[in-house]
C-alpha atoms as a PDB file:
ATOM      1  CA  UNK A   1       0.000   0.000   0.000  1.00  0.00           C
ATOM      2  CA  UNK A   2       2.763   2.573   1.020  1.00  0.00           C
ATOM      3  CA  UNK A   3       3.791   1.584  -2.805  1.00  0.00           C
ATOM      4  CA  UNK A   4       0.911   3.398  -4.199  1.00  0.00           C
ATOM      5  CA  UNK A   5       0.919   6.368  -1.643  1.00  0.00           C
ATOM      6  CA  UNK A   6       4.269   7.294  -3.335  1.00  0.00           C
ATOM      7  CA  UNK A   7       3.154   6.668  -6.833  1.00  0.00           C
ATOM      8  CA  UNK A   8       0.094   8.976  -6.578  1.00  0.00           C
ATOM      9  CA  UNK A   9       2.221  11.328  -4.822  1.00  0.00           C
ATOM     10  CA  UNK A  10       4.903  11.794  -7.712  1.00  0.00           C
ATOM     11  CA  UNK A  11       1.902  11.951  -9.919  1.00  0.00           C
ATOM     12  CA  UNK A  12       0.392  14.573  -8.423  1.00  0.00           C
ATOM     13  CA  UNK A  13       3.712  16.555  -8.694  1.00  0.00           C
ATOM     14  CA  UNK A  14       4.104  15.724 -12.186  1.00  0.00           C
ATOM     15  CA  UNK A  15       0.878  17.466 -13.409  1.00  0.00           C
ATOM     16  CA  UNK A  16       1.207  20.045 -10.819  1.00  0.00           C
ATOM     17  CA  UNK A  17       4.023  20.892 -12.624  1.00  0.00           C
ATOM     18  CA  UNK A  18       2.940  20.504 -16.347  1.00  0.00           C
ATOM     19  CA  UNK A  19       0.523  22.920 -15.486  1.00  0.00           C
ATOM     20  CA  UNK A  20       2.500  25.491 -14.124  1.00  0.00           C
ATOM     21  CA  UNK A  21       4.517  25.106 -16.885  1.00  0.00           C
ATOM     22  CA  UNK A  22       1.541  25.699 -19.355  1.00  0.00           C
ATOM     23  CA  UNK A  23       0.728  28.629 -17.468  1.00  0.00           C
ATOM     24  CA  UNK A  24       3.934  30.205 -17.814  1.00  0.00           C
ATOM     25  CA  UNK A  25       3.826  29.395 -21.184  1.00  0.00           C
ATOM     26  CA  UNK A  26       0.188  30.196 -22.257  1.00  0.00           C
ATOM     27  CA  UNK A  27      -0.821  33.037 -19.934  1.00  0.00           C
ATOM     28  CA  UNK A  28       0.411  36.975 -19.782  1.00  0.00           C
ATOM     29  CA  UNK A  29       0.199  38.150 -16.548  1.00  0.00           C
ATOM     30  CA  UNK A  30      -3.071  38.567 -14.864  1.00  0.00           C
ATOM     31  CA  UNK A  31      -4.787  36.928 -17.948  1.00  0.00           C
ATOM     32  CA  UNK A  32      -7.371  33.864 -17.137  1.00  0.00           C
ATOM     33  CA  UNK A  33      -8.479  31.177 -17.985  1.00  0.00           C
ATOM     34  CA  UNK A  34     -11.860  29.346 -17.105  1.00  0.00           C
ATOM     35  CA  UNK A  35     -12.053  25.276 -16.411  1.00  0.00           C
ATOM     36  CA  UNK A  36     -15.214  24.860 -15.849  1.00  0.00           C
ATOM     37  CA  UNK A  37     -17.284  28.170 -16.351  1.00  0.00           C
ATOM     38  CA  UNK A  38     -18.010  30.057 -13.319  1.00  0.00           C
ATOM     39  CA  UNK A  39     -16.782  27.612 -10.889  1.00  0.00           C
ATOM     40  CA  UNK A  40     -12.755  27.330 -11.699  1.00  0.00           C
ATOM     41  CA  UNK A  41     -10.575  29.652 -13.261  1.00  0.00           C
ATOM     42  CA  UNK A  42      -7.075  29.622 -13.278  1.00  0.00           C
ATOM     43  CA  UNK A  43      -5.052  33.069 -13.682  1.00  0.00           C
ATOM     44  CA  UNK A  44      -1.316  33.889 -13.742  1.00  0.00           C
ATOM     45  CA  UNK A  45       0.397  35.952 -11.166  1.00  0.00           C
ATOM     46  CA  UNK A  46       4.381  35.762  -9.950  1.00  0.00           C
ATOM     47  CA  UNK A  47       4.557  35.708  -6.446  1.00  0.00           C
ATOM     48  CA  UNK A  48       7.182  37.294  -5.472  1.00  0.00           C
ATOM     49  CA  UNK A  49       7.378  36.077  -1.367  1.00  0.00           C
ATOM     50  CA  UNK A  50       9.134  32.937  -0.257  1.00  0.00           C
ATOM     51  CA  UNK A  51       8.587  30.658   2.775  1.00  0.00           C
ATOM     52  CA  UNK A  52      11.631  30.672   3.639  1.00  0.00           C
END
């Protein structure tokens, strides 16, 4: 079971980052862009703090 835990987890990195990196690529600053009308958007900002 721990087996699977880890799989999903790298997964879920994996297309975090695929779409960050279609953000970046796709989206100016501030532009949008709507998954499912109304309900989920996703926009592009930089955020320029750290944690730290």
């Amino acid at each position: 079971m721990p087996v699977l835990y880890v799989i999903g987890i790298i997964l879920l990195i994996g297309l975090d980052q695929l779409v960050k990196h279609w953000v970046v690529a796709s989206l100016a600053l501030g532009q949008s862009f709507s998954v499912v009308d109304g309900i989920l958007s996703i926009t592009r900002i930089n955020n320029t703090g750290a944690a730290w």
